[in-house]
PDB file of N, CA and C in Angstrom:
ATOM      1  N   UNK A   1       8.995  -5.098 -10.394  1.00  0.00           N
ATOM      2  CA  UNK A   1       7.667  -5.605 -10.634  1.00  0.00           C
ATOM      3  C   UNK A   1       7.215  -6.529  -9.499  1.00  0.00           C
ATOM      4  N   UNK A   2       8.089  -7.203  -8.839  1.00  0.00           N
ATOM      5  CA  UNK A   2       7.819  -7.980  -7.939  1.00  0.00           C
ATOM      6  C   UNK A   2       7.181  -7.304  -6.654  1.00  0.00           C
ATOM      7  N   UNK A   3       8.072  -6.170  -6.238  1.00  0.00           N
ATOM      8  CA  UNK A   3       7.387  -5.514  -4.896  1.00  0.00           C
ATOM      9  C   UNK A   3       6.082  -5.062  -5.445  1.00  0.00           C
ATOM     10  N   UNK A   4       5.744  -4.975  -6.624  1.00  0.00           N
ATOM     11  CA  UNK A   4       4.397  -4.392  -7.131  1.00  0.00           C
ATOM     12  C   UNK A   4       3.524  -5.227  -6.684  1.00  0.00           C
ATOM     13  N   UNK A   5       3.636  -6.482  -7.430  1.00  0.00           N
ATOM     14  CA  UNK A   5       2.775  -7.520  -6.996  1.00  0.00           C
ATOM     15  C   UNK A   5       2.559  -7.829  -5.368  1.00  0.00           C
ATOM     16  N   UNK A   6       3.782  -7.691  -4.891  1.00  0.00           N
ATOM     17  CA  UNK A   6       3.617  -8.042  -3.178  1.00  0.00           C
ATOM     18  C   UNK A   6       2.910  -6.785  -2.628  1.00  0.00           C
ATOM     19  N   UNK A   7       3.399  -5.634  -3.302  1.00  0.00           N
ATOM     20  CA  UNK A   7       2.190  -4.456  -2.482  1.00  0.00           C
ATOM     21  C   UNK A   7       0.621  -4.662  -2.640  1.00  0.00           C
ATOM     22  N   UNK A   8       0.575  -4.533  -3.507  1.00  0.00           N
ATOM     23  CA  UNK A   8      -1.180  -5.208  -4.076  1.00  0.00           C
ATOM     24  C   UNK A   8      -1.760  -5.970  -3.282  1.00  0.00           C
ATOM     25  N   UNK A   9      -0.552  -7.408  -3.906  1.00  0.00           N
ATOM     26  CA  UNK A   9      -1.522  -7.942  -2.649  1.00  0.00           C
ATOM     27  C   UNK A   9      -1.350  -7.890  -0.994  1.00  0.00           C
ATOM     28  N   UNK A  10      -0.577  -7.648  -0.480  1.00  0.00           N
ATOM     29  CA  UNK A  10      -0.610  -7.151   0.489  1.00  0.00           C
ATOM     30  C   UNK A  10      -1.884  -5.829   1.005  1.00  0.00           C
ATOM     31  N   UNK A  11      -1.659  -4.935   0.026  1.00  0.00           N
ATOM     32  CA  UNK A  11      -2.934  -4.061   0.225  1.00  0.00           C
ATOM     33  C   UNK A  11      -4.522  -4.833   0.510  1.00  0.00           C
ATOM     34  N   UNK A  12      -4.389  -5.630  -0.665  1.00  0.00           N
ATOM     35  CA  UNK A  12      -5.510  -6.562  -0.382  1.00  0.00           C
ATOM     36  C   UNK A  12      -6.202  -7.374   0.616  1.00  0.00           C
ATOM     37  N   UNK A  13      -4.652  -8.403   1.195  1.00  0.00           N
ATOM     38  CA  UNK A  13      -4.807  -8.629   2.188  1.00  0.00           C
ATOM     39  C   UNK A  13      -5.791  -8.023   3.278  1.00  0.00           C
ATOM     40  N   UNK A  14      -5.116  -6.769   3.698  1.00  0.00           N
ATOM     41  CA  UNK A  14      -5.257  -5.828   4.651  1.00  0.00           C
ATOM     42  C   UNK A  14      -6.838  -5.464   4.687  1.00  0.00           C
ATOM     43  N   UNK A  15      -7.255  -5.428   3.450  1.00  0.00           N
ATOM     44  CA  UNK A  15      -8.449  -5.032   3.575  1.00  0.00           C
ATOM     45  C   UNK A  15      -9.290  -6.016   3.941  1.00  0.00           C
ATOM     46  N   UNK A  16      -8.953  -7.646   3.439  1.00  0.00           N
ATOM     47  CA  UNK A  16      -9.811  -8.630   3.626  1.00  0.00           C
ATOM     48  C   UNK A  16      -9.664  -8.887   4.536  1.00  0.00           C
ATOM     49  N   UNK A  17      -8.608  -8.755   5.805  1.00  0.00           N
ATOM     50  CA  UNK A  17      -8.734  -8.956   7.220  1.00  0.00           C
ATOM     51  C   UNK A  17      -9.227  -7.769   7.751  1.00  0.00           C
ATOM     52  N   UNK A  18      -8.996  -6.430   7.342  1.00  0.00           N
ATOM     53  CA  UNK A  18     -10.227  -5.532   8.449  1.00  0.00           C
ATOM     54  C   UNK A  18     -11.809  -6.105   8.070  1.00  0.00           C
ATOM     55  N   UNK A  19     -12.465  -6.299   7.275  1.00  0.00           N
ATOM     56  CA  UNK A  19     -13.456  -6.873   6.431  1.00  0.00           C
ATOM     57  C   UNK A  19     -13.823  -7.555   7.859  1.00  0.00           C
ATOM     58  N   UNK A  20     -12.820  -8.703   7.871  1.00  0.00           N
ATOM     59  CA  UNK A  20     -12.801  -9.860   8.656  1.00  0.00           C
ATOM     60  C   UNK A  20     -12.893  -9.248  10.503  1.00  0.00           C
ATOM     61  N   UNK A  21     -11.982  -8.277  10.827  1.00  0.00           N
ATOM     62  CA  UNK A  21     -12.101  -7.597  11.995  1.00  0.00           C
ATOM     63  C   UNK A  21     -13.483  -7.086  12.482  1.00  0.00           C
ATOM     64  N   UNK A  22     -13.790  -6.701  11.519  1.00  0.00           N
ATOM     65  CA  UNK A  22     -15.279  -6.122  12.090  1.00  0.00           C
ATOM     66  C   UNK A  22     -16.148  -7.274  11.974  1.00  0.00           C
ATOM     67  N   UNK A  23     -16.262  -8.017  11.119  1.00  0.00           N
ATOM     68  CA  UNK A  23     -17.390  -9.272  11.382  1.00  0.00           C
ATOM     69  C   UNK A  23     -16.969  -9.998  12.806  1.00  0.00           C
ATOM     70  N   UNK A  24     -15.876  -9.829  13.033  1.00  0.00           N
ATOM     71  CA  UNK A  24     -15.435 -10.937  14.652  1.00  0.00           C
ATOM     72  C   UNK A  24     -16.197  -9.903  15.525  1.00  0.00           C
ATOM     73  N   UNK A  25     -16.004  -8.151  15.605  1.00  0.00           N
ATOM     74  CA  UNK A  25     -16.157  -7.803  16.539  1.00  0.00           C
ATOM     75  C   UNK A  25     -17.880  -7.772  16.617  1.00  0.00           C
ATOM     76  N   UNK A  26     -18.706  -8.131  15.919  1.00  0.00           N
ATOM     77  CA  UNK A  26     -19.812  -7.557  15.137  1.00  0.00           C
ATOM     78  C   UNK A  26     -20.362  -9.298  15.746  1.00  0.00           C
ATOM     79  N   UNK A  27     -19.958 -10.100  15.591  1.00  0.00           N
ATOM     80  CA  UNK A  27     -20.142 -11.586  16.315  1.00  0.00           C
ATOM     81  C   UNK A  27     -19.881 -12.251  17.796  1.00  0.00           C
ATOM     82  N   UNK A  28     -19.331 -11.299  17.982  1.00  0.00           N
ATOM     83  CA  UNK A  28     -19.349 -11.104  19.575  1.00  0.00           C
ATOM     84  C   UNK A  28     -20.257  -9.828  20.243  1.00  0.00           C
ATOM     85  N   UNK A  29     -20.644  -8.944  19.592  1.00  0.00           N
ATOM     86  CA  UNK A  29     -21.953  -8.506  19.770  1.00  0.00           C
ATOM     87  C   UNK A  29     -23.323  -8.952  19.845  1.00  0.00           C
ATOM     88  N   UNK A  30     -23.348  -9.722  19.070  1.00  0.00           N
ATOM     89  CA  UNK A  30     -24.651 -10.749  18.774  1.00  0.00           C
ATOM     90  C   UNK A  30     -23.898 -12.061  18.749  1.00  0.00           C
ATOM     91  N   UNK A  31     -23.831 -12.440  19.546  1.00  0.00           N
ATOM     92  CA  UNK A  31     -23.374 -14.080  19.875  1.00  0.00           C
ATOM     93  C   UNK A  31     -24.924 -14.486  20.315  1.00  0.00           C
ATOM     94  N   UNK A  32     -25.427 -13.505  21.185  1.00  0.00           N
ATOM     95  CA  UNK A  32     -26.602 -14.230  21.938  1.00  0.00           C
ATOM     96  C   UNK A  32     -27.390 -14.754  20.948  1.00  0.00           C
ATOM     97  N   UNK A  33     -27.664 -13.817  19.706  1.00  0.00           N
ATOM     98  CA  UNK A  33     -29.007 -14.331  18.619  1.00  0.00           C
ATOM     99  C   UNK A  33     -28.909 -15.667  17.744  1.00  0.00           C
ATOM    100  N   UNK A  34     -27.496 -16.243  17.861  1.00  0.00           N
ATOM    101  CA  UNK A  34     -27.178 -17.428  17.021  1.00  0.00           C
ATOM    102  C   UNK A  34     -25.925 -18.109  17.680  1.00  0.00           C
ATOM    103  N   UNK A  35     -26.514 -19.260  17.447  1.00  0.00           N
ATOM    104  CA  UNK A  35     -24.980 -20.164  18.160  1.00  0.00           C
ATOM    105  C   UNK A  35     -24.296 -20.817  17.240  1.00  0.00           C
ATOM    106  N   UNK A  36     -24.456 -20.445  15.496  1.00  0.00           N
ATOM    107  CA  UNK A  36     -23.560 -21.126  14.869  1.00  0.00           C
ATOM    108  C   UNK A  36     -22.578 -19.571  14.542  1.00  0.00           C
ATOM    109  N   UNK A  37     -22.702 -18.295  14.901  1.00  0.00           N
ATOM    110  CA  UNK A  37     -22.341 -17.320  14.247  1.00  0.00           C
ATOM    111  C   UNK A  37     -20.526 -17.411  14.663  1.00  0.00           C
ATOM    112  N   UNK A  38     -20.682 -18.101  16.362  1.00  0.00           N
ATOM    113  CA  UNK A  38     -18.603 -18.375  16.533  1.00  0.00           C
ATOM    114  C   UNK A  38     -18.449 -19.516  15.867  1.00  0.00           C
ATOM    115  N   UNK A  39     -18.887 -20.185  15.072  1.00  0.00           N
ATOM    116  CA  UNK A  39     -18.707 -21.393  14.644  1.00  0.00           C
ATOM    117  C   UNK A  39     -18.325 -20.582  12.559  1.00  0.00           C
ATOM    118  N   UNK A  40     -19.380 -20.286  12.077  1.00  0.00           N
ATOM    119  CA  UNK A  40     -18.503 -19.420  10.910  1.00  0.00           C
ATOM    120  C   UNK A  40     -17.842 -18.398  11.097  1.00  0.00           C
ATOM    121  N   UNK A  41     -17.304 -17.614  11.997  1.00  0.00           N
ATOM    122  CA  UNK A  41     -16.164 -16.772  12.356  1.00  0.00           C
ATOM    123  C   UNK A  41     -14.934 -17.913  12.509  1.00  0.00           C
ATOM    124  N   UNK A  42     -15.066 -18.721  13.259  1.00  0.00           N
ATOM    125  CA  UNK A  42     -13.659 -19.554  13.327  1.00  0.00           C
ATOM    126  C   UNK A  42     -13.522 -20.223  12.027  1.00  0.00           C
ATOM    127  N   UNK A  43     -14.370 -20.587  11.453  1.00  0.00           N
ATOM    128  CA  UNK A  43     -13.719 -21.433   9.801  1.00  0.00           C
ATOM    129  C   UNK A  43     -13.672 -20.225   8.874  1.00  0.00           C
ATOM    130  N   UNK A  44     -14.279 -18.835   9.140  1.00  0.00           N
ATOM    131  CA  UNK A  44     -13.976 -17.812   8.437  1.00  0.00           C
ATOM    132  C   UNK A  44     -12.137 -17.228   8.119  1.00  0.00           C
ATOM    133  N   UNK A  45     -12.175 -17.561   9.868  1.00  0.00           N
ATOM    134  CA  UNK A  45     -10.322 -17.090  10.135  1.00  0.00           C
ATOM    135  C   UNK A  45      -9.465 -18.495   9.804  1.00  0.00           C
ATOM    136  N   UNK A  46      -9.716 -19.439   9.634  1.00  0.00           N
ATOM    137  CA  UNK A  46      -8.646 -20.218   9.562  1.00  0.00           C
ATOM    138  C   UNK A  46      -8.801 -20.291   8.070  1.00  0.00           C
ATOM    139  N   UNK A  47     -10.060 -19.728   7.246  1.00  0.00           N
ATOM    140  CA  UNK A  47     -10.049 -20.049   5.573  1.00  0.00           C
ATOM    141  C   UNK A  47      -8.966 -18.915   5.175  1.00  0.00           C
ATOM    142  N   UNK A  48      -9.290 -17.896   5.753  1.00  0.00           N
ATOM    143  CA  UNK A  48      -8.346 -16.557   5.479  1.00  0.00           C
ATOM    144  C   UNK A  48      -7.037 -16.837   5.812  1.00  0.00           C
ATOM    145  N   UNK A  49      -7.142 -17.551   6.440  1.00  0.00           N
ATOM    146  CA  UNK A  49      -5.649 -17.796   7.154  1.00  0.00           C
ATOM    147  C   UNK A  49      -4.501 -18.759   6.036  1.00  0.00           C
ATOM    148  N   UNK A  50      -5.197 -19.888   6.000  1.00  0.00           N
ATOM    149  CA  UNK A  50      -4.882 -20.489   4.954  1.00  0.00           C
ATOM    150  C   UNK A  50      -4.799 -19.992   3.612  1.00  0.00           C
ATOM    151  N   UNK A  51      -5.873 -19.075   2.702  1.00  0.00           N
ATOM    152  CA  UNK A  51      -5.665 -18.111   1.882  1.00  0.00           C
ATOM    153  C   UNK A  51      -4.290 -17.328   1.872  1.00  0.00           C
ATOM    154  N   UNK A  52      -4.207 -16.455   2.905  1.00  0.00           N
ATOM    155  CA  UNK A  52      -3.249 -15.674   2.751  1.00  0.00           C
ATOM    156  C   UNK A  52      -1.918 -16.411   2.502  1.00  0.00           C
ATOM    157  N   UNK A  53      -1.695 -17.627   3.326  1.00  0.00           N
ATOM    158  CA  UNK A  53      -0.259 -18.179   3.460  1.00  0.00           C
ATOM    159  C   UNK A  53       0.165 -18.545   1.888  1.00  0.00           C
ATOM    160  N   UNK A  54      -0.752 -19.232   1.224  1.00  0.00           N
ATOM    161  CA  UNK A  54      -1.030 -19.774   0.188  1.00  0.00           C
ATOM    162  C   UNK A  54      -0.687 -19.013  -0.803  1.00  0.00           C
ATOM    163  N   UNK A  55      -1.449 -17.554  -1.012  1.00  0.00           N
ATOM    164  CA  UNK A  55      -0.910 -16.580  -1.615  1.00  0.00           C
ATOM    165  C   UNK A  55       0.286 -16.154  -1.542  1.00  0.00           C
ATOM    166  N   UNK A  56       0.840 -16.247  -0.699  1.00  0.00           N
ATOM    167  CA  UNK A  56       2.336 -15.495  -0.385  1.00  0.00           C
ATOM    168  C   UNK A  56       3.162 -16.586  -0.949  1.00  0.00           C
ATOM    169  N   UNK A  57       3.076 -17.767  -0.960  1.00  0.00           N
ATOM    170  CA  UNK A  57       3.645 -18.380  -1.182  1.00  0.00           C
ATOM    171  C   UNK A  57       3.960 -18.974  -2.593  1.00  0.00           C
ATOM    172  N   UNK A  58       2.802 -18.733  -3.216  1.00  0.00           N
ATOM    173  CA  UNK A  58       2.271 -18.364  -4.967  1.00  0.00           C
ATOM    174  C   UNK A  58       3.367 -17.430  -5.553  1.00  0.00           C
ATOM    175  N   UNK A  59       3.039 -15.941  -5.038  1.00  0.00           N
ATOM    176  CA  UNK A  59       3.869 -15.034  -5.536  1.00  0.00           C
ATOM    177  C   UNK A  59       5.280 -15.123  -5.515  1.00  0.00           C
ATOM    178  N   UNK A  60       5.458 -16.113  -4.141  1.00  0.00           N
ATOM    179  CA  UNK A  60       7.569 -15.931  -3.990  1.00  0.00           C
ATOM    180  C   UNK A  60       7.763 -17.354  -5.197  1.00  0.00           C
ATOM    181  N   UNK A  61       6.789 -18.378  -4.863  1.00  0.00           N
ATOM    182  CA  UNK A  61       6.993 -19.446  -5.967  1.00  0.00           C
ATOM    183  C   UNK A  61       6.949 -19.067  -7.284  1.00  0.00           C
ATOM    184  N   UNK A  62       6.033 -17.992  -7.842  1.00  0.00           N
ATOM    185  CA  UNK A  62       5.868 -18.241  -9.375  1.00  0.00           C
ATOM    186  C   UNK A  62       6.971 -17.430 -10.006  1.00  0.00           C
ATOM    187  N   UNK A  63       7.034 -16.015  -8.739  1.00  0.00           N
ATOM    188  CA  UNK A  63       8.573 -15.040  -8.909  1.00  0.00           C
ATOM    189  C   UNK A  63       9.943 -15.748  -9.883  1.00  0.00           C
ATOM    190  N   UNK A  64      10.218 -16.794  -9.354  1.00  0.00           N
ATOM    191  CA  UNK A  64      11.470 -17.475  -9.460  1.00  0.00           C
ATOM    192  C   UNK A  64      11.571 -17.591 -10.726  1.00  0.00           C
ATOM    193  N   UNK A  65      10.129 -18.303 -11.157  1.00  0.00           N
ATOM    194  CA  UNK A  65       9.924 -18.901 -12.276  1.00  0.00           C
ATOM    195  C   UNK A  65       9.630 -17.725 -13.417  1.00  0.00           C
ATOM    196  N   UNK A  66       8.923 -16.622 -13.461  1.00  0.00           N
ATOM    197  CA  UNK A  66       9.235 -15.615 -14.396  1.00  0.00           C
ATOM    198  C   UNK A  66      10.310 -15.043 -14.294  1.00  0.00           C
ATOM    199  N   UNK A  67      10.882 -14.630 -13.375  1.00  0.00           N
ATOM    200  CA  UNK A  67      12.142 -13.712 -13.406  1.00  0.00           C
ATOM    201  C   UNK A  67      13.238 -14.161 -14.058  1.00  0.00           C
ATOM    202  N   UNK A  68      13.329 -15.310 -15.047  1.00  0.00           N
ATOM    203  CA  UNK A  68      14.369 -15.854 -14.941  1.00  0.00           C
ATOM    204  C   UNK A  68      14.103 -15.811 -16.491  1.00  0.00           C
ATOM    205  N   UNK A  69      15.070 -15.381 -17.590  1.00  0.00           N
ATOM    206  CA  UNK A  69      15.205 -15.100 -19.074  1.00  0.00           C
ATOM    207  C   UNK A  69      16.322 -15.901 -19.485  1.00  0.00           C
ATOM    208  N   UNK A  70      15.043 -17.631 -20.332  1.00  0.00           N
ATOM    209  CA  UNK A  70      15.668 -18.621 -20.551  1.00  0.00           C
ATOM    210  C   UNK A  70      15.778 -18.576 -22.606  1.00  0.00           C
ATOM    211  N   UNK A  71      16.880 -18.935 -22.840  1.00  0.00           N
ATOM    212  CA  UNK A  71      16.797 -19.248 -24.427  1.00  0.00           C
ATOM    213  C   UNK A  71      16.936 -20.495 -24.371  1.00  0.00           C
ATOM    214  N   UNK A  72      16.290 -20.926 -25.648  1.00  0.00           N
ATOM    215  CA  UNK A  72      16.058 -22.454 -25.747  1.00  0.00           C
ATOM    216  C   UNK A  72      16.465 -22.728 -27.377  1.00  0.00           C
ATOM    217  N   UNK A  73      17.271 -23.413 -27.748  1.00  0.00           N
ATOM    218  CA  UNK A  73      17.827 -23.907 -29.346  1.00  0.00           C
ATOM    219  C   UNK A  73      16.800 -24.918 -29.280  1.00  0.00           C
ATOM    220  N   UNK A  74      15.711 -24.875 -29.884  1.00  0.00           N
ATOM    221  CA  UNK A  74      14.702 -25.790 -30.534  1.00  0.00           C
ATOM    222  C   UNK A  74      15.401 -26.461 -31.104  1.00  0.00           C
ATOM    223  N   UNK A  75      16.173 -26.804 -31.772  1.00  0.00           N
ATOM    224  CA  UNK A  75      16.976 -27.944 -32.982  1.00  0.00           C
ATOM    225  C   UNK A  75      17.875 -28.731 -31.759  1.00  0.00           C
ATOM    226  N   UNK A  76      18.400 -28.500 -30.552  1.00  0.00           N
ATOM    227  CA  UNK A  76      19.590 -29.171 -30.113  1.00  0.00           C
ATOM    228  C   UNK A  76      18.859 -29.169 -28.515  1.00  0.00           C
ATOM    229  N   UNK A  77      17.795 -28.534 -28.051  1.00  0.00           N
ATOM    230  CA  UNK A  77      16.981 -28.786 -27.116  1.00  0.00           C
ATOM    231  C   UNK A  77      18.251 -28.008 -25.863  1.00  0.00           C
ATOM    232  N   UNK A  78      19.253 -27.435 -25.988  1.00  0.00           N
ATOM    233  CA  UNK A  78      20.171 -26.692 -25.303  1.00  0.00           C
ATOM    234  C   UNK A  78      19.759 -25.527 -24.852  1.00  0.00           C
ATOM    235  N   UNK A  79      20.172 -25.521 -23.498  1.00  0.00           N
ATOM    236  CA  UNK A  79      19.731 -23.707 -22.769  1.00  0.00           C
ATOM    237  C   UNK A  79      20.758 -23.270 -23.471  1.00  0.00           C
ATOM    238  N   UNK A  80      21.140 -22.117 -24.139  1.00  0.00           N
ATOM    239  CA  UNK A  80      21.832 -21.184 -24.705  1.00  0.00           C
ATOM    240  C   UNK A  80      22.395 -19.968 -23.468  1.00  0.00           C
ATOM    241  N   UNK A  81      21.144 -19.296 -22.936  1.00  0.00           N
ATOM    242  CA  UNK A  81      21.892 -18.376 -22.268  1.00  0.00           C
ATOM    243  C   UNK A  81      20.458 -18.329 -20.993  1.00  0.00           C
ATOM    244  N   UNK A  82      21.398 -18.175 -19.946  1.00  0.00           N
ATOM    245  CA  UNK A  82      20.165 -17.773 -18.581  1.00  0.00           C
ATOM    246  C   UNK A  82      20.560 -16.758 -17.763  1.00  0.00           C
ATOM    247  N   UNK A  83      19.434 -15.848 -17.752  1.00  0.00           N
ATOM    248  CA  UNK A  83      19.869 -14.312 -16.987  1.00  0.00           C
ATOM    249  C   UNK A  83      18.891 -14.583 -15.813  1.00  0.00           C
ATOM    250  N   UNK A  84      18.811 -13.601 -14.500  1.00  0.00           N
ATOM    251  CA  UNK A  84      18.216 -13.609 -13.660  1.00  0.00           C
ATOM    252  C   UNK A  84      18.230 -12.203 -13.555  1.00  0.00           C
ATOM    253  N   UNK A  85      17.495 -11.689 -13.190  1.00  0.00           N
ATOM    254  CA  UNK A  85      16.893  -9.863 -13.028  1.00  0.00           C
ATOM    255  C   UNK A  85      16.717  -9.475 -12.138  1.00  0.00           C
TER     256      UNK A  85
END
């Protein structure tokens, strides 16, 4: 289930940076008509940038934390048994 989730989003990724590829190349075409247009391309790529890391780092973090099949004795507050998958 895990590579599931990492393919996805990974697929995703991919698309939101070609997305992103063509607006850079598409802003250096028309640079002349606006002078803030390299100015939201660069906070465009460093938001994505930051996004992505963030994400990746979500999925390997939250991984740990589902994958892991905890029992809990409500009366004695004791882990009973812990599997990892």
């Amino acid at each position: 289930m895990f590579y599931l989730y990492l393919g996805i989003y990974t697929l995703f990724i991919i698309i939101i940076w070609g997305f992103f590829a063509v607006a850079r190349i598409h802003s250096y075409k028309f640079k002349s008509f606006s002078h803030h247009i390299t100015i939201v391309t660069r906070f465009l790529f460093f938001t994505l940038l930051a996004l992505t890391i963030i994400g990746y780092i979500v999925i390997f973090s939250v991984w740990d934390i589902v994958s892991k099949k905890i029992e809990i004795n409500v009366g004695t507050n004791n882990i009973i048994d812990e599997e990892s998958y």
